[in-house]
PDB file of N, CA and C in Angstrom:
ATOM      1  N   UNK A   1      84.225 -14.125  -0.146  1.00  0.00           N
ATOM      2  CA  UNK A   1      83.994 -13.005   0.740  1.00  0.00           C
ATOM      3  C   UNK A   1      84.149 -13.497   2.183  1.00  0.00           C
ATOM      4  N   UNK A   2      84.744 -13.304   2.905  1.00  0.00           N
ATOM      5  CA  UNK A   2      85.312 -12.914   4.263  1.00  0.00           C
ATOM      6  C   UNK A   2      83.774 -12.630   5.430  1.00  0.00           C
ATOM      7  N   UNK A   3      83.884 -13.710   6.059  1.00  0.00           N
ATOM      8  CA  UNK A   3      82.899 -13.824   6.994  1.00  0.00           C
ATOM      9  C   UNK A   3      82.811 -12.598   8.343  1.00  0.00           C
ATOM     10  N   UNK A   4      82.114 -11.876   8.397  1.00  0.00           N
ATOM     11  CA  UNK A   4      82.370 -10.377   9.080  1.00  0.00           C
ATOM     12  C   UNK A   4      82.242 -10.708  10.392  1.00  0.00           C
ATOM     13  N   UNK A   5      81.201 -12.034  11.184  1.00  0.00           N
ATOM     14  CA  UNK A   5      80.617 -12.158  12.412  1.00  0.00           C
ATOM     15  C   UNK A   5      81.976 -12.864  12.860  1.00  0.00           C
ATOM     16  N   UNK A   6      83.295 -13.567  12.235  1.00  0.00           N
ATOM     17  CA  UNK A   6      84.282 -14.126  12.428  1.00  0.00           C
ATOM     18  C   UNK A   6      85.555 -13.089  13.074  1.00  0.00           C
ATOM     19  N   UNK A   7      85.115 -11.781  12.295  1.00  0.00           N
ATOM     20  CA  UNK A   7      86.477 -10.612  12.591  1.00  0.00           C
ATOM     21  C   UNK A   7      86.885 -10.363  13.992  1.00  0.00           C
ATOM     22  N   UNK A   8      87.626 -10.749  14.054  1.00  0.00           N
ATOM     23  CA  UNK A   8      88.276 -10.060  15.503  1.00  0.00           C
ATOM     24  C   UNK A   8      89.510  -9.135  15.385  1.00  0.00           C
ATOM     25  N   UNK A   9      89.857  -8.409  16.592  1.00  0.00           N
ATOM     26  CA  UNK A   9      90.620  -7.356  16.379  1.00  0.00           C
ATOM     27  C   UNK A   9      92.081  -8.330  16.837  1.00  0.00           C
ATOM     28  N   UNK A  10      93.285  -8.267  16.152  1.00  0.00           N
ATOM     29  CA  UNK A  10      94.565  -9.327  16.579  1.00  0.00           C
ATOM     30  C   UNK A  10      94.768  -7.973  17.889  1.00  0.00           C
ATOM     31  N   UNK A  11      95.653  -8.985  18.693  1.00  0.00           N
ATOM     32  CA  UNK A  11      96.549  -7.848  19.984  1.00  0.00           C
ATOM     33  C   UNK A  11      97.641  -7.403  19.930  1.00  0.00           C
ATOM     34  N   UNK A  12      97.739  -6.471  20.047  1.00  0.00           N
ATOM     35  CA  UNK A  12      98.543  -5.507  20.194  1.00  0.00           C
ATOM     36  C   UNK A  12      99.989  -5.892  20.891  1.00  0.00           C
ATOM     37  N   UNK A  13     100.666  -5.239  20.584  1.00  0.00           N
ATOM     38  CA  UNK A  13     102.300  -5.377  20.618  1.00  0.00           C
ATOM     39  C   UNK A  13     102.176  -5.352  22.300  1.00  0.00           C
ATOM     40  N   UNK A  14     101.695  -4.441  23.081  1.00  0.00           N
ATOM     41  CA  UNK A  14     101.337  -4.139  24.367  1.00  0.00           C
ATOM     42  C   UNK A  14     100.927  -5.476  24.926  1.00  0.00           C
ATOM     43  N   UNK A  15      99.498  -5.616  24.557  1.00  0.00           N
ATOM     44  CA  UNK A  15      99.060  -6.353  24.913  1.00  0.00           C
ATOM     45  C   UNK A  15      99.504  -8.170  25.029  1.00  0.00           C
ATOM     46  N   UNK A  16     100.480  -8.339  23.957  1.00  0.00           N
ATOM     47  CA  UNK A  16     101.314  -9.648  24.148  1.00  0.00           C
ATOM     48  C   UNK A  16     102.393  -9.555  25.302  1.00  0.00           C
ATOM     49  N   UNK A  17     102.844  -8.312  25.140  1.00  0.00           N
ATOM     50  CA  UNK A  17     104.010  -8.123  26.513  1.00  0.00           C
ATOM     51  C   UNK A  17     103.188  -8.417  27.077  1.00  0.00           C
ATOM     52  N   UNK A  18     102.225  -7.727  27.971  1.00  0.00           N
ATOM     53  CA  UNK A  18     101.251  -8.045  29.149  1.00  0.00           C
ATOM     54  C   UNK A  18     101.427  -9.672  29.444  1.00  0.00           C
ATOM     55  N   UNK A  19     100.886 -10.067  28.498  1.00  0.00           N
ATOM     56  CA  UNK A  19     100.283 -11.212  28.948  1.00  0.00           C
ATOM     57  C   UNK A  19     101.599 -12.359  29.082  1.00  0.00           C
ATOM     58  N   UNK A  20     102.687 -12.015  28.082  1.00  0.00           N
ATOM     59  CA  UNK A  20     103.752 -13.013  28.586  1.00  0.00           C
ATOM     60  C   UNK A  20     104.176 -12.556  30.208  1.00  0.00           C
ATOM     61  N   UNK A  21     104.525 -11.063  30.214  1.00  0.00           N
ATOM     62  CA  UNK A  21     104.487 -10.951  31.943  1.00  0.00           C
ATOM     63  C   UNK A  21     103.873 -11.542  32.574  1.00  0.00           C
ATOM     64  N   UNK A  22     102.680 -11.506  32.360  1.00  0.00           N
ATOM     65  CA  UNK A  22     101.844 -12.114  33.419  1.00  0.00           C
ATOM     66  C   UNK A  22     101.729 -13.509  33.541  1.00  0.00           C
ATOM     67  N   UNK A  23     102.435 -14.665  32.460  1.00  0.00           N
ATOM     68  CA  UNK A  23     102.516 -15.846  32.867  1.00  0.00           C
ATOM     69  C   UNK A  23     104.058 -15.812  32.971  1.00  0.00           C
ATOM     70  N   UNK A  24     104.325 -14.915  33.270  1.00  0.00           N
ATOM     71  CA  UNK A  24     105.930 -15.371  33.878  1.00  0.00           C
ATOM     72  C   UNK A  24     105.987 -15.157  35.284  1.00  0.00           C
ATOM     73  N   UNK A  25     104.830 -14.181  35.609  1.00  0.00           N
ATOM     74  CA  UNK A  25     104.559 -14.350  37.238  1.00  0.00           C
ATOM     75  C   UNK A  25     104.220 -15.367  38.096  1.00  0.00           C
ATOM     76  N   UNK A  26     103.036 -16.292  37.265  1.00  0.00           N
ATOM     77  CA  UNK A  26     102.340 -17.260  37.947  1.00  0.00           C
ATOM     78  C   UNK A  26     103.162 -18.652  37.252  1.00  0.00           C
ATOM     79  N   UNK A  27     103.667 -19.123  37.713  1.00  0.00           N
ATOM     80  CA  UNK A  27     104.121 -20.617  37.379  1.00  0.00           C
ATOM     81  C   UNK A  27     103.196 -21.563  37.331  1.00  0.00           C
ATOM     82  N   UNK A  28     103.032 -22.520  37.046  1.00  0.00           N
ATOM     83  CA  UNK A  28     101.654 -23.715  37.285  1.00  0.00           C
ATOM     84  C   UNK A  28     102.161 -24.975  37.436  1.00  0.00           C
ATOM     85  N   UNK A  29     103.440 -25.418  37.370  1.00  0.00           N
ATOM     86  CA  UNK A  29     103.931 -26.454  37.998  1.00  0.00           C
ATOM     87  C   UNK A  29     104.900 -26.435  38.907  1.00  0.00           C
ATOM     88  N   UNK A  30     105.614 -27.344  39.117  1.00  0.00           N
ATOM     89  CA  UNK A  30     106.735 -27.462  39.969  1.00  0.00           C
ATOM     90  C   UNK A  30     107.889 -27.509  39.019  1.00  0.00           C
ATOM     91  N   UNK A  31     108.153 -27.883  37.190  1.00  0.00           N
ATOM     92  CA  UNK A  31     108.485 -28.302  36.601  1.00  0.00           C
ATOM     93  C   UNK A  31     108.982 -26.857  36.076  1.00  0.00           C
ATOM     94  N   UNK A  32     107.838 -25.937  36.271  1.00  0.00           N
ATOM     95  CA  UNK A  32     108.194 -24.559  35.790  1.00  0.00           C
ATOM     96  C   UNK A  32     108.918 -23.447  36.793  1.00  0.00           C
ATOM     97  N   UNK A  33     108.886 -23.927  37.832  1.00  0.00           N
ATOM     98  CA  UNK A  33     109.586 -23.243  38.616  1.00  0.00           C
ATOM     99  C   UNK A  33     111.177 -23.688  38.434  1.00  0.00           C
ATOM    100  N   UNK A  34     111.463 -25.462  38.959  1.00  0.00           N
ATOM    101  CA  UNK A  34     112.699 -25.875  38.307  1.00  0.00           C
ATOM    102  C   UNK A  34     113.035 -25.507  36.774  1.00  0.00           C
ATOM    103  N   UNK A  35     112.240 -25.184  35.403  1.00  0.00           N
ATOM    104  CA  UNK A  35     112.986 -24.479  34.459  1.00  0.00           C
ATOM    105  C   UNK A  35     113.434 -22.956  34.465  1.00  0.00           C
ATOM    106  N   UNK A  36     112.414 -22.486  35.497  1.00  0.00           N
ATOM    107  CA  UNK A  36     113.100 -21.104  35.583  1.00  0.00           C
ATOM    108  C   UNK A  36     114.453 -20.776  36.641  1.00  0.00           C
ATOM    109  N   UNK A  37     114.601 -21.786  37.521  1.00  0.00           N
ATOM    110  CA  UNK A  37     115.792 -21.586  38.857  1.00  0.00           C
ATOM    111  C   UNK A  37     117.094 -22.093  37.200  1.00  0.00           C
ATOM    112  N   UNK A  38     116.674 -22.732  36.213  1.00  0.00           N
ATOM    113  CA  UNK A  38     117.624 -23.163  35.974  1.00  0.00           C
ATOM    114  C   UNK A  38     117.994 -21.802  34.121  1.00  0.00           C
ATOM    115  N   UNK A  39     117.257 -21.218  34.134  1.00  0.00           N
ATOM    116  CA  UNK A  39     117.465 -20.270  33.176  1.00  0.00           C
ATOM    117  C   UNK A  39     118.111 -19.155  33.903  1.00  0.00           C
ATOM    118  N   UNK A  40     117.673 -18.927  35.281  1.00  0.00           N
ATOM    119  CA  UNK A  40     117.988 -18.062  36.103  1.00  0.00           C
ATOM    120  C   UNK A  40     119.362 -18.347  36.196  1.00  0.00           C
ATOM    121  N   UNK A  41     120.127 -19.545  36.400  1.00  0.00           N
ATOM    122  CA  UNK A  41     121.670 -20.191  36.497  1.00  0.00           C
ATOM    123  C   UNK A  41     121.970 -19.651  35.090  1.00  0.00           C
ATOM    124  N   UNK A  42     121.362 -19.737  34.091  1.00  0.00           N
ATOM    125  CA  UNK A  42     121.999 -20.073  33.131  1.00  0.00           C
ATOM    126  C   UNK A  42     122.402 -18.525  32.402  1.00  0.00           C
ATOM    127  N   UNK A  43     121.634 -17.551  33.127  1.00  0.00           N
ATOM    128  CA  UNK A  43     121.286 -15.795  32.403  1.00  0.00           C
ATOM    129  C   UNK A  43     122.850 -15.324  33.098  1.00  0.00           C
ATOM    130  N   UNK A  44     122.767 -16.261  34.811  1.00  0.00           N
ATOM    131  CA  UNK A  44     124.175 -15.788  35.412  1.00  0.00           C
ATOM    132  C   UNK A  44     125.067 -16.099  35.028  1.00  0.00           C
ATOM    133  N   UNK A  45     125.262 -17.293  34.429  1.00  0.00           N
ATOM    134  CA  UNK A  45     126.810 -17.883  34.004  1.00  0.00           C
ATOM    135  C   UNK A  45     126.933 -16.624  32.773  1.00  0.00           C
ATOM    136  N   UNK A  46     126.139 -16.617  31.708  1.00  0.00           N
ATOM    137  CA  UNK A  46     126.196 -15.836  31.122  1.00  0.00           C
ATOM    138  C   UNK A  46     126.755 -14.802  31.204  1.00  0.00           C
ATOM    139  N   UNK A  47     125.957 -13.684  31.814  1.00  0.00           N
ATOM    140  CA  UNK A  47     126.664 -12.534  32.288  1.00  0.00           C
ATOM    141  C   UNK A  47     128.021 -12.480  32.810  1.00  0.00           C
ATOM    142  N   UNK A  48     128.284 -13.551  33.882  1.00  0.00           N
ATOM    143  CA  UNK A  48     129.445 -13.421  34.536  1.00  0.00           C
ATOM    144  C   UNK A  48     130.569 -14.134  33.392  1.00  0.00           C
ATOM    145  N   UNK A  49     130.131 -15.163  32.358  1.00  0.00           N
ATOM    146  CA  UNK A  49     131.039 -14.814  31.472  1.00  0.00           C
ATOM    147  C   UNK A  49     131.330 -13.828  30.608  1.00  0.00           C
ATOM    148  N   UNK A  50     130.238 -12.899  29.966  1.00  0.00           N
ATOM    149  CA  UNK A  50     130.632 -11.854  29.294  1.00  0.00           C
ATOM    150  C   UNK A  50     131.448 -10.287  30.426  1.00  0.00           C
ATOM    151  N   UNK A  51     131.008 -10.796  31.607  1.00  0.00           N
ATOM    152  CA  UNK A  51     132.071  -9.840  32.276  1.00  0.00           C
ATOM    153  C   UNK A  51     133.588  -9.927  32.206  1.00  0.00           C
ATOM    154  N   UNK A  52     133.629 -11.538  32.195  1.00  0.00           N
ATOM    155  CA  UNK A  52     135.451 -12.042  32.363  1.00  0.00           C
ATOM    156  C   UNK A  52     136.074 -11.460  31.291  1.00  0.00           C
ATOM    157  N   UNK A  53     134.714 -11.531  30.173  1.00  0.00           N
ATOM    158  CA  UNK A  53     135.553 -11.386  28.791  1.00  0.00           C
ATOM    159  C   UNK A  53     136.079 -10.292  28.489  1.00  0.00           C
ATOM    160  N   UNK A  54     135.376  -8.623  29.393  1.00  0.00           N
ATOM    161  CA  UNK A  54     135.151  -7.684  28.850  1.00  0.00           C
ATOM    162  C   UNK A  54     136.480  -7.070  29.833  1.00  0.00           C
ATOM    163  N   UNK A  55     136.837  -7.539  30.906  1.00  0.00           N
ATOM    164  CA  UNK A  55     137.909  -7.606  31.571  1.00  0.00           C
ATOM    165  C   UNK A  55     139.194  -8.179  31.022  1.00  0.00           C
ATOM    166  N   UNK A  56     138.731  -9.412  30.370  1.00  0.00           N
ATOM    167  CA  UNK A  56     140.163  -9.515  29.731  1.00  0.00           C
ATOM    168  C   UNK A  56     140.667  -8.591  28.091  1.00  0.00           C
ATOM    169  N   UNK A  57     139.572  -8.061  27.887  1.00  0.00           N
ATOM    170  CA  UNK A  57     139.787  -7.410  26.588  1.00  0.00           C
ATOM    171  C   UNK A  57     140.248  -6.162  26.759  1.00  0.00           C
ATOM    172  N   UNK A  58     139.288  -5.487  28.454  1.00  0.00           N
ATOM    173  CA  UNK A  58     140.152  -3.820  28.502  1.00  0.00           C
ATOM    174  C   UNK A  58     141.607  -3.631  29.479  1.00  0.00           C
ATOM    175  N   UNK A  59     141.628  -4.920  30.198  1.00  0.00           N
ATOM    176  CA  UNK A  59     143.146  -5.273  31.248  1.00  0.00           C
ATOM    177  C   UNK A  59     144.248  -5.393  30.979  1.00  0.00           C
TER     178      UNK A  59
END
């Protein structure tokens, strides 16, 4: 039998967004700021390659 004073309620679909937002606001190192300048490079190359591509496919 399942200890009742143990139950907690899990969080909510909402409530995990929240909270990853909210540590994507506050950084806590210097280490995390340099991984994000460099995901930030990396979301652009991205994009700007799926633009070239989408240009060379309708040109």
């Amino acid at each position: 039998m399942p200890c009742v004073m143990n139950k907690a309620e899990k969080p909510t679909l909402r409530q995990k967004w929240r909270g990853f937002v909210e540590f994507l606001h506050r950084p806590k190192t210097r280490f995390d700021i340099r991984d994000r300048g460099r995901a930030l490079v990396l979301f652009l190359l991205i994009v700007a390659g799926l633009m070239w591509v989408v240009e060379k496919i309708t040109g």
